[in-house]
C-alpha atoms as a PDB file:
ATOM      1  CA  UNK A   1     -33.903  49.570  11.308  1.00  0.00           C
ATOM      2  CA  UNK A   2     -33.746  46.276   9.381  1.00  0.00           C
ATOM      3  CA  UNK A   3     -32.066  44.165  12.250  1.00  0.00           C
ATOM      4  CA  UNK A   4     -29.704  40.926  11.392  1.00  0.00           C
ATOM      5  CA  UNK A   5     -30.410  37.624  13.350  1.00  0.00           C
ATOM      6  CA  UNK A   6     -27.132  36.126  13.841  1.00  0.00           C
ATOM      7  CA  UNK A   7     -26.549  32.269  15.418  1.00  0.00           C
ATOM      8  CA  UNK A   8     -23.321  31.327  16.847  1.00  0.00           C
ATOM      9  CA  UNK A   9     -22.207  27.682  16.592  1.00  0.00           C
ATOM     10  CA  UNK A  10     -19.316  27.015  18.645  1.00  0.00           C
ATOM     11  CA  UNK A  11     -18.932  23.833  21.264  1.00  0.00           C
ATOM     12  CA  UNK A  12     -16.265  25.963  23.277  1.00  0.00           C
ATOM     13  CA  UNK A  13     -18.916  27.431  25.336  1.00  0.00           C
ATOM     14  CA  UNK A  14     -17.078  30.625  26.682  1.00  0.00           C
ATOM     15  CA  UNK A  15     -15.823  31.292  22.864  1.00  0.00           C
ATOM     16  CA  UNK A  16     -19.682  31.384  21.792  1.00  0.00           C
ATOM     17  CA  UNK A  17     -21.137  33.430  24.782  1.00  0.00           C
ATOM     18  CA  UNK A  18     -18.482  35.858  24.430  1.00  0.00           C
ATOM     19  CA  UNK A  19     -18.757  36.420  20.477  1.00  0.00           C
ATOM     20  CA  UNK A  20     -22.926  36.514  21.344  1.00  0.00           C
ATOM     21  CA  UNK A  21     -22.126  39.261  23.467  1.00  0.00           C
ATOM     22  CA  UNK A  22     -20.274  41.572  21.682  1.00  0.00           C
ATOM     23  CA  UNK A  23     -22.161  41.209  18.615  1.00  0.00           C
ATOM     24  CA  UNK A  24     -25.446  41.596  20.522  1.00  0.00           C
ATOM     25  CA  UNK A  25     -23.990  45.110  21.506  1.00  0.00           C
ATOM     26  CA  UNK A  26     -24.936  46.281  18.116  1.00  0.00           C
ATOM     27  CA  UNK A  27     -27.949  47.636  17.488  1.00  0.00           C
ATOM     28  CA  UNK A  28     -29.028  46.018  14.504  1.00  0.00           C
ATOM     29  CA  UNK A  29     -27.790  42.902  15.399  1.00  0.00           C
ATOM     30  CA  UNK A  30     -30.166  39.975  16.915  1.00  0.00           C
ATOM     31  CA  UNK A  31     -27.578  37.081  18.219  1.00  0.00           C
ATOM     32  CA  UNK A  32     -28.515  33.134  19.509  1.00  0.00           C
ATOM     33  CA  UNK A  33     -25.683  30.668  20.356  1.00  0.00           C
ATOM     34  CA  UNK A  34     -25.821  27.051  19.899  1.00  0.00           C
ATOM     35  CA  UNK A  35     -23.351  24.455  21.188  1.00  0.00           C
ATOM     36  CA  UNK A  36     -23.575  21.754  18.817  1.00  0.00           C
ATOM     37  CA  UNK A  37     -24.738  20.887  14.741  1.00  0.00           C
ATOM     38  CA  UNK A  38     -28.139  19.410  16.188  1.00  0.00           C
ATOM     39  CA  UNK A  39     -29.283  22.276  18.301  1.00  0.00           C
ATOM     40  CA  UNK A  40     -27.870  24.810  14.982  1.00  0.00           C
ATOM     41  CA  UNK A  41     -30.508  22.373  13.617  1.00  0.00           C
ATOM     42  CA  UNK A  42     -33.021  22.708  16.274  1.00  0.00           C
ATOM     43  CA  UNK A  43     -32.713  26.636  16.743  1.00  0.00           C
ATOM     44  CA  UNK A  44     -32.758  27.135  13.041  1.00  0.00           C
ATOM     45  CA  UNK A  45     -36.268  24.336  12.188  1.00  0.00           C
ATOM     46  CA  UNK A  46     -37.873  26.567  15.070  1.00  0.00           C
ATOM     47  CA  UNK A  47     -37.093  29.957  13.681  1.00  0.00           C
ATOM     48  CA  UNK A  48     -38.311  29.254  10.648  1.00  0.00           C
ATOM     49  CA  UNK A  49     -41.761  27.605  12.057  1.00  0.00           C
ATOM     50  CA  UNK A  50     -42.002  30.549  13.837  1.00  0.00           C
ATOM     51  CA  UNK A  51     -40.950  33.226  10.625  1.00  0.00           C
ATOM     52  CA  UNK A  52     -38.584  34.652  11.913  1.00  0.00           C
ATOM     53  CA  UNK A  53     -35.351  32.717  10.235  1.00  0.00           C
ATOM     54  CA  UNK A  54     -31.722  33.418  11.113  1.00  0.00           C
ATOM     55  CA  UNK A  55     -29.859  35.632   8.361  1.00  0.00           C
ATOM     56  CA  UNK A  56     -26.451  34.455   9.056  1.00  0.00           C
ATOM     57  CA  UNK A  57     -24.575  31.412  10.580  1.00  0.00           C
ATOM     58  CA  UNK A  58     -21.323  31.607  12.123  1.00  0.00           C
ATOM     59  CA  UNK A  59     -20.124  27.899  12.312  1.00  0.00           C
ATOM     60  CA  UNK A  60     -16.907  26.463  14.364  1.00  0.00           C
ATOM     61  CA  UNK A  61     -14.554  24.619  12.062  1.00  0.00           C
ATOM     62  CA  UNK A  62     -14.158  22.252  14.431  1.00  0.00           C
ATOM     63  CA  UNK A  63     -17.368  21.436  15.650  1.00  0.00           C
ATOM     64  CA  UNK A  64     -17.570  18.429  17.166  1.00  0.00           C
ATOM     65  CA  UNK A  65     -14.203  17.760  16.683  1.00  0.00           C
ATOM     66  CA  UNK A  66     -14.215  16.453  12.743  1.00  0.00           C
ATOM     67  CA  UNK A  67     -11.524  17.006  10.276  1.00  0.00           C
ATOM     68  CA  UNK A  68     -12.973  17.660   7.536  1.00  0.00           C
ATOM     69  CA  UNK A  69     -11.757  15.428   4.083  1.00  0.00           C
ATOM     70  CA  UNK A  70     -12.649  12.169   6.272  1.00  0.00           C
ATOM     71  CA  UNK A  71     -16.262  10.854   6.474  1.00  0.00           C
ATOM     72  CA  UNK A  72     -18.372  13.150   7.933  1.00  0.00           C
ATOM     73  CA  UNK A  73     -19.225  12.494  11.557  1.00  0.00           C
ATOM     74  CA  UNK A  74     -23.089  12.240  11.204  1.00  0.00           C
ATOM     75  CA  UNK A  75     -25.667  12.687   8.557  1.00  0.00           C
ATOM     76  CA  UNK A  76     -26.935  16.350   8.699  1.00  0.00           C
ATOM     77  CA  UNK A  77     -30.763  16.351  10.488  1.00  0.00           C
ATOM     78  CA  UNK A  78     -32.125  16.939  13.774  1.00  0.00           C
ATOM     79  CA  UNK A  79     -31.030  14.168  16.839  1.00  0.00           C
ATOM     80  CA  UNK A  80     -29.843  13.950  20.033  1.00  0.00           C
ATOM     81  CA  UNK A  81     -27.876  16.560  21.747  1.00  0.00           C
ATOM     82  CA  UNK A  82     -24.856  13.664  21.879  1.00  0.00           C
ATOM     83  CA  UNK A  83     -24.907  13.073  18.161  1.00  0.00           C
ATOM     84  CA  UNK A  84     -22.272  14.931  16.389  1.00  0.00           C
ATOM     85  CA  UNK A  85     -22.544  16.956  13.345  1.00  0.00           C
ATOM     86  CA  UNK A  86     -19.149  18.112  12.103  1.00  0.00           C
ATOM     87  CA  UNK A  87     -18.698  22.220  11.066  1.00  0.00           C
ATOM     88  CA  UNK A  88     -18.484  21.273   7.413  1.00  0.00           C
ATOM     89  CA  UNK A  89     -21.356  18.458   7.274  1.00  0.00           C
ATOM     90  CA  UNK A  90     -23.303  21.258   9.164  1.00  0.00           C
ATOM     91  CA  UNK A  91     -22.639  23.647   6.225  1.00  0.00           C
ATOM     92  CA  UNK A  92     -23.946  21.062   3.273  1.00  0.00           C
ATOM     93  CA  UNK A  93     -26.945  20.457   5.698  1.00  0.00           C
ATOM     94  CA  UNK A  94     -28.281  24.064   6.385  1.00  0.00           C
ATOM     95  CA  UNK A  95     -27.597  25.347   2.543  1.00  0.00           C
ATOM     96  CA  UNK A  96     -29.410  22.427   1.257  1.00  0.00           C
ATOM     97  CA  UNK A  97     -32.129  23.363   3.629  1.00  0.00           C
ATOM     98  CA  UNK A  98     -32.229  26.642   3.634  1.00  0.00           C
ATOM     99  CA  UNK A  99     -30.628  28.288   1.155  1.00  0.00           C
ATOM    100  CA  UNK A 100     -31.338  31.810   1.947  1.00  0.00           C
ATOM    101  CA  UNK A 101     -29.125  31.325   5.442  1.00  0.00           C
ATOM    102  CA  UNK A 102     -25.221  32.909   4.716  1.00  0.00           C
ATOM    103  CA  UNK A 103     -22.749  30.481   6.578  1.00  0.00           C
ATOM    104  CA  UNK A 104     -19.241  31.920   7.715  1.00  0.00           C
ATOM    105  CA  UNK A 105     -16.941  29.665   9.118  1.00  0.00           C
ATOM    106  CA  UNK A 106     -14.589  30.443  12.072  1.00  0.00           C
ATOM    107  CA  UNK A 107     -11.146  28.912  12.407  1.00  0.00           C
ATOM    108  CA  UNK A 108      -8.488  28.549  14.793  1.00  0.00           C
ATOM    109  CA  UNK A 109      -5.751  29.068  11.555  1.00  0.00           C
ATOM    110  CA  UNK A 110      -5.552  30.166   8.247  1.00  0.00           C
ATOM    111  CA  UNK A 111      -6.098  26.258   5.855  1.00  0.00           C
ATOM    112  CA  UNK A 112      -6.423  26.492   2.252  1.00  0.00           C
ATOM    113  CA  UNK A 113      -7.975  22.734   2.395  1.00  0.00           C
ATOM    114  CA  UNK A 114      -9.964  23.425   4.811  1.00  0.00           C
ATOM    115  CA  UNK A 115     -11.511  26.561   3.570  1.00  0.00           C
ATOM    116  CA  UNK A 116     -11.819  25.283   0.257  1.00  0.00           C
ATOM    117  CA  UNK A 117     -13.986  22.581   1.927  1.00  0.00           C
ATOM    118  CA  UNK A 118     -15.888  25.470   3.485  1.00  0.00           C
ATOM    119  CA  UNK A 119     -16.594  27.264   0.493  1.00  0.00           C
ATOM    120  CA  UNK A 120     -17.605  24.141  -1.474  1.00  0.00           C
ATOM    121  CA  UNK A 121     -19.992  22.706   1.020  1.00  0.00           C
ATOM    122  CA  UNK A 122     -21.886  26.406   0.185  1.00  0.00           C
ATOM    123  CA  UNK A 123     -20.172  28.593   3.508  1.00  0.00           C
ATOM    124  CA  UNK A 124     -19.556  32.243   1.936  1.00  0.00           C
ATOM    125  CA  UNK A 125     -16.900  33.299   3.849  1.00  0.00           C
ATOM    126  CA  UNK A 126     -13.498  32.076   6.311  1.00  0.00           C
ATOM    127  CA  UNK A 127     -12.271  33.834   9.072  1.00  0.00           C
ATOM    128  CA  UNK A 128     -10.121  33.908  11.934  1.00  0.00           C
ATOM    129  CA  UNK A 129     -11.543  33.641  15.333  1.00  0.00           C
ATOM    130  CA  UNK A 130      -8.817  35.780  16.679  1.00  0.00           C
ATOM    131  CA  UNK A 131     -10.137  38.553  14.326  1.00  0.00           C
ATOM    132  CA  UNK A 132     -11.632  41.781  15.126  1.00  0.00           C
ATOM    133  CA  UNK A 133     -14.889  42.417  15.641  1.00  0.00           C
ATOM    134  CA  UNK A 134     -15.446  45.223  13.379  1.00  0.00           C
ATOM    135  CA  UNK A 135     -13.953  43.155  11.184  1.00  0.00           C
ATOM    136  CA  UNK A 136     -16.266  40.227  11.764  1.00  0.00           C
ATOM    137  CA  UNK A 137     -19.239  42.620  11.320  1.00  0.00           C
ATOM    138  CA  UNK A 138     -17.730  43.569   7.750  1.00  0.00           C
ATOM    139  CA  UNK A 139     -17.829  39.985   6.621  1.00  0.00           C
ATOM    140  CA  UNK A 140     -21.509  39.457   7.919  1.00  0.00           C
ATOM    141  CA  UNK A 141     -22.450  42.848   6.391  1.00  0.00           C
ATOM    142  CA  UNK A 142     -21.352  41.621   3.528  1.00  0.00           C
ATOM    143  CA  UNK A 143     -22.073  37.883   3.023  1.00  0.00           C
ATOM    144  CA  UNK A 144     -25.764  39.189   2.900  1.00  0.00           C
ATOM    145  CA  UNK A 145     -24.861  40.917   0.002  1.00  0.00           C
ATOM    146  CA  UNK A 146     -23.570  37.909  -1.815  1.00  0.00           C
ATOM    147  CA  UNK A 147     -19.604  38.637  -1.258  1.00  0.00           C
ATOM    148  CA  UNK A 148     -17.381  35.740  -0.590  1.00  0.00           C
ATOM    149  CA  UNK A 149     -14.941  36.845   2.305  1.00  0.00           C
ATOM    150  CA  UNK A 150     -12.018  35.343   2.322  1.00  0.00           C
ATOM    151  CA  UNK A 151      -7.848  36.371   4.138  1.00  0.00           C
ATOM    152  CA  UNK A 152      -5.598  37.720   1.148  1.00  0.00           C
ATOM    153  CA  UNK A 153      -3.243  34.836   2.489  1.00  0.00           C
ATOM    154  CA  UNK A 154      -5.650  32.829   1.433  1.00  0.00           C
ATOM    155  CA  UNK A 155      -7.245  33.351  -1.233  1.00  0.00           C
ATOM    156  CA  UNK A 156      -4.382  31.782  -4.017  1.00  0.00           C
ATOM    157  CA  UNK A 157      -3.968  27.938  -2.117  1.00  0.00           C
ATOM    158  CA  UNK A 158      -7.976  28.057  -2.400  1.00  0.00           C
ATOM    159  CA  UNK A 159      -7.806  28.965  -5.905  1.00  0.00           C
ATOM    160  CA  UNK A 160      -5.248  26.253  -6.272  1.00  0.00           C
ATOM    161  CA  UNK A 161      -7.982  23.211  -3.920  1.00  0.00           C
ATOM    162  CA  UNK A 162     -11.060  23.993  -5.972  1.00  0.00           C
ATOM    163  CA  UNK A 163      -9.134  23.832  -9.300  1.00  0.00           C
ATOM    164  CA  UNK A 164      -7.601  20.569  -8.193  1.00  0.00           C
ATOM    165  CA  UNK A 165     -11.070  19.524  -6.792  1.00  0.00           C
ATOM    166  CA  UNK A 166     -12.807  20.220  -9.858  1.00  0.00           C
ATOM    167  CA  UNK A 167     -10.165  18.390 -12.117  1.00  0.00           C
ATOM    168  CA  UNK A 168     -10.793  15.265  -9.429  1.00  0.00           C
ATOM    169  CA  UNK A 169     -14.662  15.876  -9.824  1.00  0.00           C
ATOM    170  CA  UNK A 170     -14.717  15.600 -13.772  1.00  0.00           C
ATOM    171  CA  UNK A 171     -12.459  12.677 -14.069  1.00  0.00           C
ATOM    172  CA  UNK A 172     -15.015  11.070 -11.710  1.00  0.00           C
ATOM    173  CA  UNK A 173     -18.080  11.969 -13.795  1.00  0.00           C
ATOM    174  CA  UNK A 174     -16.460  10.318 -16.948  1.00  0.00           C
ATOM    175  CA  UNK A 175     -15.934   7.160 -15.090  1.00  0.00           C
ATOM    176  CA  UNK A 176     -19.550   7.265 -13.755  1.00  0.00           C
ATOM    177  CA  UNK A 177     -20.739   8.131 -17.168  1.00  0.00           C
ATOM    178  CA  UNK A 178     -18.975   4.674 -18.488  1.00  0.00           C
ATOM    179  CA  UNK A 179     -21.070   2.485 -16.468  1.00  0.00           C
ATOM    180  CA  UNK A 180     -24.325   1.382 -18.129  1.00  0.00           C
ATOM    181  CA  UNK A 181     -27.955   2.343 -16.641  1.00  0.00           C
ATOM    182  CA  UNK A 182     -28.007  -0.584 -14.528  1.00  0.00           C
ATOM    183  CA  UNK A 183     -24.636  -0.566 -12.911  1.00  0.00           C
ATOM    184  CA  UNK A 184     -25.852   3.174 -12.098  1.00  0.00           C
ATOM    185  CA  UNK A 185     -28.687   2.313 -10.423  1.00  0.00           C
ATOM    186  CA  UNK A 186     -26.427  -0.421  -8.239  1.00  0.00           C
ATOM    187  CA  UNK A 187     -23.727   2.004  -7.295  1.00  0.00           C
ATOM    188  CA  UNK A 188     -26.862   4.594  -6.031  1.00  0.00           C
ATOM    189  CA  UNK A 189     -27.619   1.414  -4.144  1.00  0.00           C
ATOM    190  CA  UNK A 190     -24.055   0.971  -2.663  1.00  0.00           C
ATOM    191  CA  UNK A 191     -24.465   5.127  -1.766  1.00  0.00           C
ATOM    192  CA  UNK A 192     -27.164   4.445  -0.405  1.00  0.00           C
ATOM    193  CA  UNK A 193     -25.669   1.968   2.103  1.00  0.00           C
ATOM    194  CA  UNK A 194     -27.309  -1.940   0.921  1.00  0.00           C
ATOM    195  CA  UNK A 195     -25.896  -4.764   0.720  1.00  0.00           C
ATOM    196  CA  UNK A 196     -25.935  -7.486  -2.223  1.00  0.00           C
ATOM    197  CA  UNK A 197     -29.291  -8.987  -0.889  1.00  0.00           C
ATOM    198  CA  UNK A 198     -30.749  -5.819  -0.629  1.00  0.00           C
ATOM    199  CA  UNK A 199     -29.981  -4.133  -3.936  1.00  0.00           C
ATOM    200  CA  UNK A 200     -31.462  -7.594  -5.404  1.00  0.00           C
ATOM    201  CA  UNK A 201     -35.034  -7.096  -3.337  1.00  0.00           C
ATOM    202  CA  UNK A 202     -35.077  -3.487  -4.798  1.00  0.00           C
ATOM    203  CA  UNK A 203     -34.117  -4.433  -8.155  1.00  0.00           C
ATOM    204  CA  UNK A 204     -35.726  -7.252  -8.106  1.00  0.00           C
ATOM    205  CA  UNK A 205     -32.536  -9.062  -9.541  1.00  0.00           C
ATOM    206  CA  UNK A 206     -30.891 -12.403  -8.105  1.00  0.00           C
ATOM    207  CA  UNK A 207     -28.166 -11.703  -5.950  1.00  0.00           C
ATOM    208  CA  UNK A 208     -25.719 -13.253  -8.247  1.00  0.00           C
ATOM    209  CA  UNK A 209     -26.392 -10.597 -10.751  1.00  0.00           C
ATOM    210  CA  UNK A 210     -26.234  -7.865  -8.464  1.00  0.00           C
ATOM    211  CA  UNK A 211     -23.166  -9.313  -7.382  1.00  0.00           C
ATOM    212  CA  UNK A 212     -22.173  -9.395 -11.097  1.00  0.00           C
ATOM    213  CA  UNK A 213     -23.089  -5.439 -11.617  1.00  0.00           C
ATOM    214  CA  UNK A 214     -20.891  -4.451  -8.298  1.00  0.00           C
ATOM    215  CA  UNK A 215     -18.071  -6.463  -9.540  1.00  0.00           C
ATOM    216  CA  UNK A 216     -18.515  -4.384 -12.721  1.00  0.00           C
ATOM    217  CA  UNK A 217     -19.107  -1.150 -11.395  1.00  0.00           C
ATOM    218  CA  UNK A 218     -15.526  -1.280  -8.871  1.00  0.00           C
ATOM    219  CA  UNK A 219     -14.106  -2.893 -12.394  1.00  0.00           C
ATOM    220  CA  UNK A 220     -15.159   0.125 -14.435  1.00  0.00           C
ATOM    221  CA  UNK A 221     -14.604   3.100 -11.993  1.00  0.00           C
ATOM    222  CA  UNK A 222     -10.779   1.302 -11.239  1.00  0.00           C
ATOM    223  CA  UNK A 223     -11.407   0.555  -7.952  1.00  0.00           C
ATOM    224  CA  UNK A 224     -11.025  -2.176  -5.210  1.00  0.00           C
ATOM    225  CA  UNK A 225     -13.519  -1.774  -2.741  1.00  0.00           C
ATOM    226  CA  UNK A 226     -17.129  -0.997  -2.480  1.00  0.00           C
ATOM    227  CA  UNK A 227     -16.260   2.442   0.422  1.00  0.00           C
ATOM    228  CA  UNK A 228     -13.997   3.219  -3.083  1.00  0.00           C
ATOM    229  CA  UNK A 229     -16.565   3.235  -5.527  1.00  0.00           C
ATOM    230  CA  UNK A 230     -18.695   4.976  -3.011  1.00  0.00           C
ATOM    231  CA  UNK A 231     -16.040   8.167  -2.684  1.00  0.00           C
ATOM    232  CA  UNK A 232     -16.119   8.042  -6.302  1.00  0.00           C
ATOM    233  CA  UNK A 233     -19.794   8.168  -6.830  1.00  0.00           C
ATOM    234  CA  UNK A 234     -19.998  11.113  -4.362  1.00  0.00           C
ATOM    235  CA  UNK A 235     -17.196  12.939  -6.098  1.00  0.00           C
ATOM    236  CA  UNK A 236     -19.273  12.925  -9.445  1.00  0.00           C
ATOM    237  CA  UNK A 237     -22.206  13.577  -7.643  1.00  0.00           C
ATOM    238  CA  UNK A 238     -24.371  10.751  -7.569  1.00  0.00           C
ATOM    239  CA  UNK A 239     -26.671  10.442  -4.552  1.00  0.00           C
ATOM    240  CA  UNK A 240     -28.441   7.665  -2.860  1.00  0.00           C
ATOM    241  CA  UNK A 241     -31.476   5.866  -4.035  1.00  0.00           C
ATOM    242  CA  UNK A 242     -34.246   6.259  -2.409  1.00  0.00           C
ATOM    243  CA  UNK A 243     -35.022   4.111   0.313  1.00  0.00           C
ATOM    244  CA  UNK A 244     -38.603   4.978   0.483  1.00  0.00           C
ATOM    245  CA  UNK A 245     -39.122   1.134  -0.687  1.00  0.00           C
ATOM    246  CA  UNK A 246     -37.401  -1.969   0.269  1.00  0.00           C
ATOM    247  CA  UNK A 247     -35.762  -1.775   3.910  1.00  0.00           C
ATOM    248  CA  UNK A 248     -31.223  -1.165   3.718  1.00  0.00           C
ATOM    249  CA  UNK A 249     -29.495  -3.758   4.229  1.00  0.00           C
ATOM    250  CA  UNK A 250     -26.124  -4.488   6.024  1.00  0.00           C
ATOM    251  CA  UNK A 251     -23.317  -2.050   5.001  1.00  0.00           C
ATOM    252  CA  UNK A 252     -22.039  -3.458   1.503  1.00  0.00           C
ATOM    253  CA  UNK A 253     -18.874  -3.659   2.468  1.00  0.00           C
ATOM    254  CA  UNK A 254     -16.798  -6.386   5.066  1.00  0.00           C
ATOM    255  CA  UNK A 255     -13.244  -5.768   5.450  1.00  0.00           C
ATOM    256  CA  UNK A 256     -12.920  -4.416   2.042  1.00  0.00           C
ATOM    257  CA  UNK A 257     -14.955  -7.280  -0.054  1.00  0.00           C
ATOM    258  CA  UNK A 258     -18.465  -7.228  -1.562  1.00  0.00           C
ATOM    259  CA  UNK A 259     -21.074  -8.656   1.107  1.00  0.00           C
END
């Protein structure tokens, strides 16, 4: 019997060891709970040293207490059991990681947002956490087939977020795509958290001219503030340089002006 190893990721400690219980009641099912995004992180960095990786997460929407469309609570690696790693940051971090893991996300209520969110972050599937269990089983069953699972009552507002989110995204690349090689390599810069002085050192430019390319860069993507032009870049995909090289500096940003 090819057996399914399931990890439950719920801070509402009763809710987990409950839902580890009853799914651990079927035979082909293997179940661990975790309480929090950095021991998902931990449980799932030691399964796979050990080769024996989980098949399927079932994340808490609101782990850790995030809503999700706001800046995610953490970056997504392994850290203290009081650092917090939000439900949908948790999601980005394990499919980027491991990519063969399916993710379904549990909710308290039906959110076409939110579940949009889910599914674009790389989760396969929404449910209820008031649902039934055979139904829960259906949506694991089949997440490891590659289905998306998703309520009926759903399924048109999500339609309607990633459309909208998609329009947002390509307006976003053709802004990006305006700015010249240079201004490109700033605004990874500015992703990547430096400030002015900092993105000169890497570049090896004066600080006036870096301060020159930012003022371009918020002047070309039509915005007003470097945490702008930052929530742009990441719309359109751009990541953060590197920062195998010089050391970050201070956040780029003071009370909305250019450090």
């Amino acid at each position: 019997m090819v057996r399914i190893r399931v990890l439950v990721v719920d801070d509402h400690r009763i809710f987990a060891e409950s839902l580890a219980a009853a799914l651990a009641a079927e035979p082909d099912v293997d179940v661990s709970a975790a309480g929090s995004g950095p021991a998902a992180l931990r449980c799932l960095e030691r399964a796979a040293s050990e080769g024996r990786r989980f098949d399927v997460l079932l994340v808490d929407a609101d782990l850790g207490g995030h809503v999700p469309g706001t800046r995610p609570a953490a970056p997504v690696r392994s850290g203290d059991e009081d650092g917090l790693v939000d439900g949908i940051s948790l999601v980005t971090g394990v499919r980027a990681g491991q990519p063969g893991v399916r993710i379904v996300v549990l909710a308290e209520k039906d959110d076409p947002r939110r579940a949009a969110l889910a599914l674009g972050a790389g989760a396969s599937g929404w449910v209820a956490k008031d649902c039934s269990l055979s139904r829960l089983l259906s949506v694991i069953r089949g997440v490891l087939r590659d289905e998306t699972h998703l309520p009926p009552a759903l399924l048109t507002g999500v339609l309607r977020e990633l459309t909208a989110a998609r329009k947002h995204r390509t307006e976003s690349e053709l802004l990006v795509e305006s700015l010249t090689p240079r201004e490109r390599e700033v605004l990874r810069c500015m992703v990547a958290g430096l400030g002015r002085k900092a993105v000169a050192e890497r570049l090896y430019l004066s600080p006036h001219t870096v301060r020159t390319h930012m003022q371009n860069v918020l002047g070309k993507l039509g915005v007003h503030s470097t945490l702008a032009a930052v929530a742009l870049a990441r719309r359109a995909g751009v990541g953060p340089a590197d920062l195998d090289g010089p050391s970050a500096g201070d956040v780029v940003e003071r009370g909305g002006q250019l450090a």
